[in-house]
Every structure is written in C-alpha cells, then in structure tokens.
N, C-alpha and C. Protein backbone atom coordinates (compact mmCIF):
# COMPACT_ATOMS: atom_id res chain seq x y z
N UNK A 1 89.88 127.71 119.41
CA UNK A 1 90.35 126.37 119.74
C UNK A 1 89.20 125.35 119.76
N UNK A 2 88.05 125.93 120.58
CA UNK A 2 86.48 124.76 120.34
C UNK A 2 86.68 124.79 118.77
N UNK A 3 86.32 125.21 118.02
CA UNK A 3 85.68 125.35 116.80
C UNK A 3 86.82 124.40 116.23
N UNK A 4 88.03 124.45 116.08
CA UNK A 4 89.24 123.79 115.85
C UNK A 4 88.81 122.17 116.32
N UNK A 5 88.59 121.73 117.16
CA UNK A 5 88.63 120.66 118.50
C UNK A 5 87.39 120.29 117.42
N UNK A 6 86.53 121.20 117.46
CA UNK A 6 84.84 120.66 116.56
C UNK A 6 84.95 120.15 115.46
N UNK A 7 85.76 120.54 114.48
CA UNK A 7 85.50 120.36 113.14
C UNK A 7 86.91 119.16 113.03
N UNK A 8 87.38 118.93 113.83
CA UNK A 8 88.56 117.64 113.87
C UNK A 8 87.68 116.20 114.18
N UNK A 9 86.64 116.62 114.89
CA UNK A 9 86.07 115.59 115.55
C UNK A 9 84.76 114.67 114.24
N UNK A 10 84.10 116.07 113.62
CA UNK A 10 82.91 115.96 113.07
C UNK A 10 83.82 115.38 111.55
N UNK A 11 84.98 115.61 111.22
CA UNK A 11 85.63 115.25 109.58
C UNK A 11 85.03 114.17 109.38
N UNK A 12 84.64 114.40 108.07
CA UNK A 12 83.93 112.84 107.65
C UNK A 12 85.04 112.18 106.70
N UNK A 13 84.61 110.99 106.84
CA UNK A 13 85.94 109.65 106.37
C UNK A 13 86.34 109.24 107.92
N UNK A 14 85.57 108.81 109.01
CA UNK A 14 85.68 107.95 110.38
C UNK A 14 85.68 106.84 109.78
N UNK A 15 84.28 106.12 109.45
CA UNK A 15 83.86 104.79 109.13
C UNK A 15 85.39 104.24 108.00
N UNK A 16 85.75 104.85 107.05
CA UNK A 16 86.49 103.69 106.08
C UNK A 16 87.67 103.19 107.16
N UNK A 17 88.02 104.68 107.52
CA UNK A 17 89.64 104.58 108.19
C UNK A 17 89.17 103.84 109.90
N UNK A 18 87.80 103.55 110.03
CA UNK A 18 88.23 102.78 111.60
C UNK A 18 88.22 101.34 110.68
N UNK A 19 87.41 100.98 109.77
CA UNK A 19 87.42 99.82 108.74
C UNK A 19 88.87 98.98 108.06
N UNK A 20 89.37 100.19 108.48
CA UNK A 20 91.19 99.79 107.71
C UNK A 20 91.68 99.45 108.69
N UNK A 21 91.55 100.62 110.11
CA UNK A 21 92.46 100.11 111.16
C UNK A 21 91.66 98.89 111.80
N UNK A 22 90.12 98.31 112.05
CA UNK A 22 90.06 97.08 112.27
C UNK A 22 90.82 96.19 111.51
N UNK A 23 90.73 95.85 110.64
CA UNK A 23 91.49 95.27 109.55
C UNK A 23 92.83 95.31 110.19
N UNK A 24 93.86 96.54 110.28
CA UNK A 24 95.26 95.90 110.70
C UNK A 24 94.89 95.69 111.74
N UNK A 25 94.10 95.73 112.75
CA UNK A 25 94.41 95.49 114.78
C UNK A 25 94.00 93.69 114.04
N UNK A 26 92.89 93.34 113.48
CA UNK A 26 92.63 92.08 113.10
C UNK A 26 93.39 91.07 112.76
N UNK A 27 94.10 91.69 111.37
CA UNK A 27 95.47 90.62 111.23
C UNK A 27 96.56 91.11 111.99
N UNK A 28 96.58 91.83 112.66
CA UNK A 28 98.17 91.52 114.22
C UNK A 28 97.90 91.11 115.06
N UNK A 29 96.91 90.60 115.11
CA UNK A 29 96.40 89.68 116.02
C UNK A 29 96.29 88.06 115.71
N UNK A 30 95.85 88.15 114.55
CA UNK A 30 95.92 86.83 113.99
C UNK A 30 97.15 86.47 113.94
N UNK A 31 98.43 87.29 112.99
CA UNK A 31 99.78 87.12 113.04
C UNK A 31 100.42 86.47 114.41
N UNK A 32 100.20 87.56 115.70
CA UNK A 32 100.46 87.32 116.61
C UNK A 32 100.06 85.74 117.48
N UNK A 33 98.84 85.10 116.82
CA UNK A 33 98.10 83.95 117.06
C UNK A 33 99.03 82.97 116.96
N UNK A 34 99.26 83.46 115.35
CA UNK A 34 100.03 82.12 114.91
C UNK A 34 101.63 82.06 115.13
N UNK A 35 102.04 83.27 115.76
CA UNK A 35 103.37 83.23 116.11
C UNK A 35 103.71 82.47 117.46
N UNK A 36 101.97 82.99 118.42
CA UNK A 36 102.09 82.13 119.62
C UNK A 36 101.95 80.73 119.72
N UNK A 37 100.98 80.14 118.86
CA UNK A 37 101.07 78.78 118.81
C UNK A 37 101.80 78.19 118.05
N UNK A 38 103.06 78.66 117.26
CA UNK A 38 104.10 77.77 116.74
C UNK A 38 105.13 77.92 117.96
N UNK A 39 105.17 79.05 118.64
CA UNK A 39 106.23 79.42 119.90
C UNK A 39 106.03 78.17 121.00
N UNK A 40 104.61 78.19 121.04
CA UNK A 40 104.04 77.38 121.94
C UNK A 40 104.61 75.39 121.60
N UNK A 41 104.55 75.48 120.63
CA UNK A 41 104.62 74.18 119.71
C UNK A 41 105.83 73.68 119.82
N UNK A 42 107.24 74.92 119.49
CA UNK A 42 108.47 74.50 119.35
C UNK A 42 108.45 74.33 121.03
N UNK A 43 107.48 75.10 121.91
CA UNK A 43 108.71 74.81 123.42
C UNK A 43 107.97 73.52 124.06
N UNK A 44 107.02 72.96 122.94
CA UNK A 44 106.28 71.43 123.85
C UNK A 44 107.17 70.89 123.15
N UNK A 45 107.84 71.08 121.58
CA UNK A 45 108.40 70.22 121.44
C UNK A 45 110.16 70.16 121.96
N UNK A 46 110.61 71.58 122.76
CA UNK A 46 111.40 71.18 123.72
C UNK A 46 111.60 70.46 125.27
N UNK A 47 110.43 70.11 125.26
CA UNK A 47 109.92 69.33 126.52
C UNK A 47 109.91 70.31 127.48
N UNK A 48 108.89 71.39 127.16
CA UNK A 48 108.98 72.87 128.33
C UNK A 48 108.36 72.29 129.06
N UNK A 49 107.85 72.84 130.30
CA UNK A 49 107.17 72.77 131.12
C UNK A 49 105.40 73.12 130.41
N UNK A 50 104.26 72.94 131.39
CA UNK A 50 103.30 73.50 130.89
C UNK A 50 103.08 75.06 131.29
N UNK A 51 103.69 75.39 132.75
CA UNK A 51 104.38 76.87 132.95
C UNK A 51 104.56 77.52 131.95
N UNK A 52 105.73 77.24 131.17
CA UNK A 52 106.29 77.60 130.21
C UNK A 52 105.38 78.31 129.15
N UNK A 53 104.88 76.97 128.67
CA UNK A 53 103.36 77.31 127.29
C UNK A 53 102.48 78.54 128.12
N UNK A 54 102.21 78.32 129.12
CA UNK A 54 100.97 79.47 129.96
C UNK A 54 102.09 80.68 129.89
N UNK A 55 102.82 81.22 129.99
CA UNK A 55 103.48 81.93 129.71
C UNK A 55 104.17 82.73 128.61
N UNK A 56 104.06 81.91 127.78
CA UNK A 56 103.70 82.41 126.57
C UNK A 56 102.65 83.16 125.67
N UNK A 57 101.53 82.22 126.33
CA UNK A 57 100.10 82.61 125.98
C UNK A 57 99.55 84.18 126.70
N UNK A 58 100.59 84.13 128.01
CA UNK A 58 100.32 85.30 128.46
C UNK A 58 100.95 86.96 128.36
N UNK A 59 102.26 86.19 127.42
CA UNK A 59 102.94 87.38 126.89
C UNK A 59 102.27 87.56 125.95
N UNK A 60 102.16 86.94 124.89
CA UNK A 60 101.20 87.20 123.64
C UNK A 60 99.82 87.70 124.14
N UNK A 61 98.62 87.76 125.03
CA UNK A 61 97.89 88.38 125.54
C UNK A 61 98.36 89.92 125.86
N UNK A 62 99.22 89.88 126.89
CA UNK A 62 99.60 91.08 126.85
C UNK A 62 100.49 92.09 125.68
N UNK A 63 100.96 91.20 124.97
CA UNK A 63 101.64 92.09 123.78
C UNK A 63 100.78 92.29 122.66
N UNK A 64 99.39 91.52 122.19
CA UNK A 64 98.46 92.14 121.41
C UNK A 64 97.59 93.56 122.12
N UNK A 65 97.58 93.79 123.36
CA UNK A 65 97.11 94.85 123.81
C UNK A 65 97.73 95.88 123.66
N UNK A 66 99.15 96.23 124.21
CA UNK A 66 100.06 97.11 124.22
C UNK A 66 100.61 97.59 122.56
N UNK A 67 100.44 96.30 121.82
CA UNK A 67 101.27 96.11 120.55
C UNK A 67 99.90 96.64 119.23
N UNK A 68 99.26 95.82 118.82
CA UNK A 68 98.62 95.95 117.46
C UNK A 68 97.62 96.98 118.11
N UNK A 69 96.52 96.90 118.90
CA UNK A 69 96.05 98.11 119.85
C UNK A 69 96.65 99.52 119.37
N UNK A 70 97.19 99.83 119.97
CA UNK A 70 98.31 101.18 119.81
C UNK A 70 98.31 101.74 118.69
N UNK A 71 98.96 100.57 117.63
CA UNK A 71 99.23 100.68 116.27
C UNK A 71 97.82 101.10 115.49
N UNK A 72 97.07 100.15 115.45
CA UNK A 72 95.55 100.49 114.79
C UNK A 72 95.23 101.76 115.15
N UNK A 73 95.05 102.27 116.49
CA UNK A 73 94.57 103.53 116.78
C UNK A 73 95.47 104.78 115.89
N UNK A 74 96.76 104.30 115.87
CA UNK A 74 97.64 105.56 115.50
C UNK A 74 97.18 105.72 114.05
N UNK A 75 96.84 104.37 112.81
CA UNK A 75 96.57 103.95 111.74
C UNK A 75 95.18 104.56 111.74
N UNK A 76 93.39 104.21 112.52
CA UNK A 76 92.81 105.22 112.39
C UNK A 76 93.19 106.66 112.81
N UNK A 77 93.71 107.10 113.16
CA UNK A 77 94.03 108.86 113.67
C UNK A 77 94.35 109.46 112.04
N UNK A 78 95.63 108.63 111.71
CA UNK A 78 96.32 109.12 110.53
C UNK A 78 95.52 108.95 109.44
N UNK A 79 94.48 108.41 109.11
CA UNK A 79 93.87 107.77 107.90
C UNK A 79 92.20 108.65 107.82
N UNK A 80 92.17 109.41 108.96
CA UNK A 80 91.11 109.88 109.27
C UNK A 80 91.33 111.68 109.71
N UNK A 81 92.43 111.67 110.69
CA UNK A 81 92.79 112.89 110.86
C UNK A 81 93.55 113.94 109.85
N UNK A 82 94.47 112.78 109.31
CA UNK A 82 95.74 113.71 109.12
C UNK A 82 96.02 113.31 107.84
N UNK A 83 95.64 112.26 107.22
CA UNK A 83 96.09 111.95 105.54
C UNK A 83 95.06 110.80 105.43
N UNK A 84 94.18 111.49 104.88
CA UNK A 84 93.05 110.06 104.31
C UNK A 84 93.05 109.53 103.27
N UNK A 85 92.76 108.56 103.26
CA UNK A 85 93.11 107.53 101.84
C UNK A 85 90.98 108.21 100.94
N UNK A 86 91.82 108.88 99.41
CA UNK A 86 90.27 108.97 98.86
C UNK A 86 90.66 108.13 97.74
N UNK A 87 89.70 108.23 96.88
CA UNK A 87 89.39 107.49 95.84
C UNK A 87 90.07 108.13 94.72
N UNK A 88 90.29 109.22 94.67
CA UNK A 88 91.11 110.11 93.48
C UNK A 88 92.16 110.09 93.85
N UNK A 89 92.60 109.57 94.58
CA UNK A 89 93.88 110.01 94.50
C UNK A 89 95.06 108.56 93.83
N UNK A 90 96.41 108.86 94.01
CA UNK A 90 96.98 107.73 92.80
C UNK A 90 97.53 107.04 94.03
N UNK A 91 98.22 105.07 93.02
CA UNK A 91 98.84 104.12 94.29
C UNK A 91 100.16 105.00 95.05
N UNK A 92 100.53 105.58 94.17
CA UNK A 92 101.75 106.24 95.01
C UNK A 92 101.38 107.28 96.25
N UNK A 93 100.31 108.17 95.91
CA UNK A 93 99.96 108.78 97.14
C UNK A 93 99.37 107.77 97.93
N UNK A 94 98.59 106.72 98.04
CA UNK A 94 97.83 106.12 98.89
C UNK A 94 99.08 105.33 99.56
N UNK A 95 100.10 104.84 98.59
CA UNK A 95 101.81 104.02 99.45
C UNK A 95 102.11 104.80 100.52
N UNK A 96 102.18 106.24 99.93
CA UNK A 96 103.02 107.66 100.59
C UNK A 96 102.04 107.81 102.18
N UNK A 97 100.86 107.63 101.88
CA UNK A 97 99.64 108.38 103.17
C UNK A 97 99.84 106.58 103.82
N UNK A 98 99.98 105.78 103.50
CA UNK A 98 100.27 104.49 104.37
C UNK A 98 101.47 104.63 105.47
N UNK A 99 102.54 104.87 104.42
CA UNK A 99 103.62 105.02 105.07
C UNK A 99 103.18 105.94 106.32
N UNK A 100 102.86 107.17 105.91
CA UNK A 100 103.07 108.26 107.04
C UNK A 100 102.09 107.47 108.39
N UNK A 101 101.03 107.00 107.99
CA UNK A 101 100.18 106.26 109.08
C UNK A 101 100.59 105.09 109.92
N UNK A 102 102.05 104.74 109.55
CA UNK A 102 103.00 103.62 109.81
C UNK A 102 103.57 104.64 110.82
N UNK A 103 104.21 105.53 110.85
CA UNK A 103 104.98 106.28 111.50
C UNK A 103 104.41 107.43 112.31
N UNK A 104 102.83 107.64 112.31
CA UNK A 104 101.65 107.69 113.14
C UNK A 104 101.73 106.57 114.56
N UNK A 105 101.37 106.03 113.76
CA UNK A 105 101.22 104.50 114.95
C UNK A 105 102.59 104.02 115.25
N UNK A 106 103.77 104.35 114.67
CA UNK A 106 104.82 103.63 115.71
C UNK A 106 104.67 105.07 116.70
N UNK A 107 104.62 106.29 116.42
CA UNK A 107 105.15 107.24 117.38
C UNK A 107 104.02 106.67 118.29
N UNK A 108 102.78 106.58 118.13
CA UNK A 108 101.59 106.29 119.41
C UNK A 108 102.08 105.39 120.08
N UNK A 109 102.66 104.06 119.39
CA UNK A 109 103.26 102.68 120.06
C UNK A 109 104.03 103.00 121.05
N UNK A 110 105.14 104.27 120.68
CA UNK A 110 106.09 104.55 121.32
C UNK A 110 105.82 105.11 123.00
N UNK A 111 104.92 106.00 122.72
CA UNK A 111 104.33 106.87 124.00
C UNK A 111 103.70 106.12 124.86
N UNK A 112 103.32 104.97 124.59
CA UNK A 112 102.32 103.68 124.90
C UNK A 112 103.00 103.15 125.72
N UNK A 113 103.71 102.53 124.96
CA UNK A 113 105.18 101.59 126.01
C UNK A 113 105.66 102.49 126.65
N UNK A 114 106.48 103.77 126.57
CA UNK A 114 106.86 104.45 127.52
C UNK A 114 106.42 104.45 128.83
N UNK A 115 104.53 104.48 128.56
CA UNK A 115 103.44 104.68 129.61
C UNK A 115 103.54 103.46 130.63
N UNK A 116 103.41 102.60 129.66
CA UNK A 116 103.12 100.93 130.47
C UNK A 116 104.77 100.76 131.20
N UNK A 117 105.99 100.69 130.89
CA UNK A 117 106.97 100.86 131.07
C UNK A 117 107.27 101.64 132.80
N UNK A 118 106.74 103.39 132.42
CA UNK A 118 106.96 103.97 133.38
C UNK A 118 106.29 103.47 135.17
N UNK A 119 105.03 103.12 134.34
CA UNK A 119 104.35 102.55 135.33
C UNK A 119 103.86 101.21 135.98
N UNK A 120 105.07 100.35 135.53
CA UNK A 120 105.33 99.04 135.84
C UNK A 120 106.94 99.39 136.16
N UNK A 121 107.49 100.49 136.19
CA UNK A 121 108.53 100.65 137.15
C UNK A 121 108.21 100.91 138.62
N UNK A 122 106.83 102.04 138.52
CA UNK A 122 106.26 102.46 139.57
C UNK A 122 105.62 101.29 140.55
N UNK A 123 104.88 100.68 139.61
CA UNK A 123 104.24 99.08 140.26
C UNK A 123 105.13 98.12 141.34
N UNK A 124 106.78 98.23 140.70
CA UNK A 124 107.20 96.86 140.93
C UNK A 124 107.51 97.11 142.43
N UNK A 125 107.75 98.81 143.04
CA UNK A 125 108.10 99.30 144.11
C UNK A 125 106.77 99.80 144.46
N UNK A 126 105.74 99.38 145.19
CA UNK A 126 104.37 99.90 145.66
C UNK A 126 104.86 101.02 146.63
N UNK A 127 105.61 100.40 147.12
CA UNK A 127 105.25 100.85 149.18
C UNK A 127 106.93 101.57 148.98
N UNK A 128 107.72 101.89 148.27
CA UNK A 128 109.07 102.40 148.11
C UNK A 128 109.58 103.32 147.02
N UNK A 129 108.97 104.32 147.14
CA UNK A 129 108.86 105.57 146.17
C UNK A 129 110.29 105.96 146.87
N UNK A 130 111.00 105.54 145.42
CA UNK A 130 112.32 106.17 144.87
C UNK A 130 112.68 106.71 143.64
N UNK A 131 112.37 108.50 143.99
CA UNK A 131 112.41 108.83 142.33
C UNK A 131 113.69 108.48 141.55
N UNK A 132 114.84 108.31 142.41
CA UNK A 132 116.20 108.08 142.01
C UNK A 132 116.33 106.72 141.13
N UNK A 133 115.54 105.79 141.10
CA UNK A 133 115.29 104.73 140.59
C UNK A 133 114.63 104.55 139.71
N UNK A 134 113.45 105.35 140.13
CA UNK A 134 112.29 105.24 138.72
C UNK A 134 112.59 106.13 137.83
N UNK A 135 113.05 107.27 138.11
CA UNK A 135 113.58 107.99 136.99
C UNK A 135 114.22 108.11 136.26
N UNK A 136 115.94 107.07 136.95
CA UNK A 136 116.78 106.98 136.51
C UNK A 136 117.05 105.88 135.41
N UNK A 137 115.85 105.13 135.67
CA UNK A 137 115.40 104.17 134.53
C UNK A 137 114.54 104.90 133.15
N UNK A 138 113.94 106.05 133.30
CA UNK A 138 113.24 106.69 132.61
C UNK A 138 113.81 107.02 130.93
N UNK A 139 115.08 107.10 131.07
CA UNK A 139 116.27 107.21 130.01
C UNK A 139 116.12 106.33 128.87
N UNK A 140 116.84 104.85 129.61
CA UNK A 140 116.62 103.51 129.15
C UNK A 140 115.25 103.10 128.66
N UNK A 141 114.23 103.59 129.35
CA UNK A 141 112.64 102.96 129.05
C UNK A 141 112.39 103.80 127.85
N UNK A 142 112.81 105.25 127.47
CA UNK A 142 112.09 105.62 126.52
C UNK A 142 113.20 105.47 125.23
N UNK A 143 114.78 104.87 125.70
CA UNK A 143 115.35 104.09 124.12
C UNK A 143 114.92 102.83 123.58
N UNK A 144 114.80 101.48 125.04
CA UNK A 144 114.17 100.75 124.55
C UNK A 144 112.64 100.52 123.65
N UNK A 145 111.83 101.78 124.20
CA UNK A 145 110.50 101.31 123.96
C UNK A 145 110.76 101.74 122.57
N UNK A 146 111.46 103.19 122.06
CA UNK A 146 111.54 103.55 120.68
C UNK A 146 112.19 102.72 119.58
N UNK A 147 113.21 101.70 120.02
CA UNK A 147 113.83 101.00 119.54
C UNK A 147 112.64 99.93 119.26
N UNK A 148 111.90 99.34 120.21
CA UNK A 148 110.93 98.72 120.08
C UNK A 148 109.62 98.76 119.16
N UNK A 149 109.42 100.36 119.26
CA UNK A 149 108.42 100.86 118.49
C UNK A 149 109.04 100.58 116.88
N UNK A 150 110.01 100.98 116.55
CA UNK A 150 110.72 101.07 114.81
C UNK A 150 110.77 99.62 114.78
N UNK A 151 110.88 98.98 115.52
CA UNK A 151 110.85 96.85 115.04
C UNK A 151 109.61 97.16 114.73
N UNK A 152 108.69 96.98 115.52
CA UNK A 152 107.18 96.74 114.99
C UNK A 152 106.51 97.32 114.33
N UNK A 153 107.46 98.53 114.05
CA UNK A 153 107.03 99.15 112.37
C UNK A 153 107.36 98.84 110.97
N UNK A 154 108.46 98.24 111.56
CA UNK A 154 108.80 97.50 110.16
C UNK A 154 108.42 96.23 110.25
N UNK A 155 107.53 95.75 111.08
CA UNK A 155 107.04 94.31 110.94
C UNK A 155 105.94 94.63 110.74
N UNK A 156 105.38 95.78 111.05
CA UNK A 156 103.49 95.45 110.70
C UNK A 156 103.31 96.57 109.49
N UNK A 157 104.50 97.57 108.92
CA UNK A 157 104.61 97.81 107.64
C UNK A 157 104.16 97.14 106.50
N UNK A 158 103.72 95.83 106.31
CA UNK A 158 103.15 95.61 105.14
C UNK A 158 101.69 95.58 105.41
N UNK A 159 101.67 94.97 106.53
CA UNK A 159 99.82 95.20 106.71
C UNK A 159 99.07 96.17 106.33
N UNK A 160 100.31 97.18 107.33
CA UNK A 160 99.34 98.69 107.00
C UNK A 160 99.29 98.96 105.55
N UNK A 161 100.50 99.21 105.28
CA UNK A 161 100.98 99.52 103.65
C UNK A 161 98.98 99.00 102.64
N UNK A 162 99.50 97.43 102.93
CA UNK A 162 98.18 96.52 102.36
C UNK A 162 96.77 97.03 102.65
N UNK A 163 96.12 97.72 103.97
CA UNK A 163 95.20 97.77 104.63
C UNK A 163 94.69 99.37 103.75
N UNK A 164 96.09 100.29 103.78
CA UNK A 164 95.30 101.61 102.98
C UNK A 164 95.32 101.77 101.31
N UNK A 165 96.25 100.05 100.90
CA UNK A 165 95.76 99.67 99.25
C UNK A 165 93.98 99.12 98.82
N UNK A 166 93.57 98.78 100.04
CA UNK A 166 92.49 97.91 99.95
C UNK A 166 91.50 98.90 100.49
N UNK A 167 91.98 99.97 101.12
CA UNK A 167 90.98 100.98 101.71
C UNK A 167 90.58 101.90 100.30
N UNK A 168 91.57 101.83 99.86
CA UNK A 168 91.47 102.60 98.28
C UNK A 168 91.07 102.13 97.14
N UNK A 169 90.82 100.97 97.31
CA UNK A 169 89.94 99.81 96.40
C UNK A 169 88.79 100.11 96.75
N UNK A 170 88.54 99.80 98.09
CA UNK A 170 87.17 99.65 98.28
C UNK A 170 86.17 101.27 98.40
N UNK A 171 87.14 102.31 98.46
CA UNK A 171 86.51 104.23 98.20
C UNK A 171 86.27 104.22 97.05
N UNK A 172 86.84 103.42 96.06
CA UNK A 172 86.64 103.61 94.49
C UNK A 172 85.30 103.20 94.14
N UNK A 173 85.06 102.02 94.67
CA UNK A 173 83.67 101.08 94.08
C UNK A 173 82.48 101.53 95.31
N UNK A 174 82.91 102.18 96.54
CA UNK A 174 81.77 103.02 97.24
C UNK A 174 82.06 104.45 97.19
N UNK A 175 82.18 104.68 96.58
CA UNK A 175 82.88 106.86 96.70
C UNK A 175 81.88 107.04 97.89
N UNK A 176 82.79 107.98 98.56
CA UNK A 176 81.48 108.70 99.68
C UNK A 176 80.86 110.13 98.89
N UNK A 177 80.22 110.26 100.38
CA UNK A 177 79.06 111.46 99.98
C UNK A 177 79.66 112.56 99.88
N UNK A 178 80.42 112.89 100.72
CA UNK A 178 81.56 114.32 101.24
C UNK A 178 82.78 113.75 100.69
N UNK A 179 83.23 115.27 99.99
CA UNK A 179 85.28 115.05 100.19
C UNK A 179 85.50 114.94 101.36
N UNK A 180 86.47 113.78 101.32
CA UNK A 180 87.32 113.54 102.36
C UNK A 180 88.51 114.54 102.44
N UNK A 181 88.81 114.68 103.50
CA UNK A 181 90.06 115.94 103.60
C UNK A 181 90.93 115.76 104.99
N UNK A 182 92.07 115.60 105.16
CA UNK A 182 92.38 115.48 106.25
C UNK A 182 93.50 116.67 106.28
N UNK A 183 94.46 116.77 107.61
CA UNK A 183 95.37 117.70 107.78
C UNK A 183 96.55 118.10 106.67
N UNK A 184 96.93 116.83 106.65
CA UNK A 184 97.51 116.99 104.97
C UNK A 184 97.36 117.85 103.84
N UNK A 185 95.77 117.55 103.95
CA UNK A 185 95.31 118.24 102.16
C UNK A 185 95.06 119.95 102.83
N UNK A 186 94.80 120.33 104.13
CA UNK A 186 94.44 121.35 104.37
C UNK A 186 95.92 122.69 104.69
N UNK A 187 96.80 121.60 104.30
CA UNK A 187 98.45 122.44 104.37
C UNK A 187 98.83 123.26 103.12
C-alpha cells in the first residue's frame, strides 16, 4: 500500500495538469466576476438596496470557493492521476480524458457541498444537537448538492473540455522528459 501511495504521489505530468487546472479555477472565476457584476448592475439598476449589492458580492465570494476550487482540484487529480492529457495521443482521446476530468471534479464538487452543507446544518444549531434534524436533512443535502454538482458541470464543461485542448497544444511544442501515464493507461 506505501509503495502504491509512493509512486501515485511521485507520477510525473504534476506541473502541466496543475497548469490546466489553474487555468480552469482562473477563468471560473473570472466568469463568475462577470456574472457578479452584471447581477450586481441589473439589481442597482432595480433600485436594490446597497445591502443587496454586498450580498451578492458575498455569495459570489463564497461560491468561487466552494464552486471553481473543488472543480480545478478534481480537474488536476484527473489530468494527473487518472487520465493525463500527452502529446501522442489524438483530439478525440484528449475530448474523451476532458470529459472524464469533468466528471472527476463534479463528483469532488459533489462531496464538497455535501461537506459545507452538512456542516452549516450543524452550525446553524451550535448549542442544540439534534441528530433527528441534522440528519434528517442529510437526504435532501446530498440530492440537492448532486443536482447542483451536474449544473456546474455542464456549465464549466467547456472550459475544461478547452483547458485539456490547450494542455495538448502546449505537450506537443514542450514534450516532457518522462512518459506520462496515469491510471487509465495502467488498466
């Protein structure tokens, strides 16, 4: 199991695939920027409050953490662990190893929110530990969050898609030193 744990850790192809997943955490963030300040825009131009706008700014704070966060990590894991984008290989496998790194990072998204979820049920009752409550919400928290997770996979689906076309551009015109190999190729 060490030796297993060792040679997962030491795989070379880290650097392209944390390079790709900066890249998507980068533009879902930017996306997310500009979604907040047009959100922000339409509710000054509903005569919101300034409440309102700060509140916004603070969901979007907290939903780039929980949200593109998550995703990127699941996007390096998959791109590094488990299906790496090389230079030999064709656009259809590099579409195919995107995809799967899409559905990497929604399952991480998923477990994520579950987490934040479970324990902002726990939060909202400090001093009133009722498992009958928190648990019984436990159901609901892990359909919504999954339901949640498959939206934001099909919304940040082209990024990624884009992020391991351009990761495969750019392995071509730098080839590395070592084959890259991830769980995939070792099946």
């Amino acid at each position: 199991m060490p030796d297993t744990i060792t040679r997962a850790i030491t795989r070379p192809g880290a650097y392209p695939a944390f390079l790709a997943a900066l890249g998507v955490f980068v533009a879902l963030l930017a996306l997310g920027f500009v979604h907040s300040l047009l959100s922000a825009l339409q509710a000054v131009s509903l005569s919101a409050s300034g409440n309102d706008v700060g509140q916004l700014w603070l969901a979007q704070l907290l939903s780039s953490i929980s949200g593109p966060l998550p995703f990127a990590i699941g996007i390096l894991l998959c791109f590094w662990q488990i299906a790496p984008i090389a230079p030999q290989l064709r656009l259809a496998h590099v579409v195919t190893r995107s995809l799967l790194a899409v559905v990497v990072a929604a399952v991480l998204l998923w477990v994520v929110d579950v987490v934040v979820q479970f324990v902002a049920d726990i939060a909202s009752r400090p001093f009133s530990y009722d498992p009958g409550a928190i648990f019984g919400r436990l159901g609901q928290n892990v359909l919504y969050s999954l339901i949640s997770a498959m939206q934001s996979a099909v919304s940040y689906l082209p990024v990624a898609v884009l992020a391991g076309i351009l990761l495969w551009g750019w392995l071509q015109r730098h080839p590395p030193t070592t084959p890259v190999r991830g769980a995939l190729d070792e099946v």
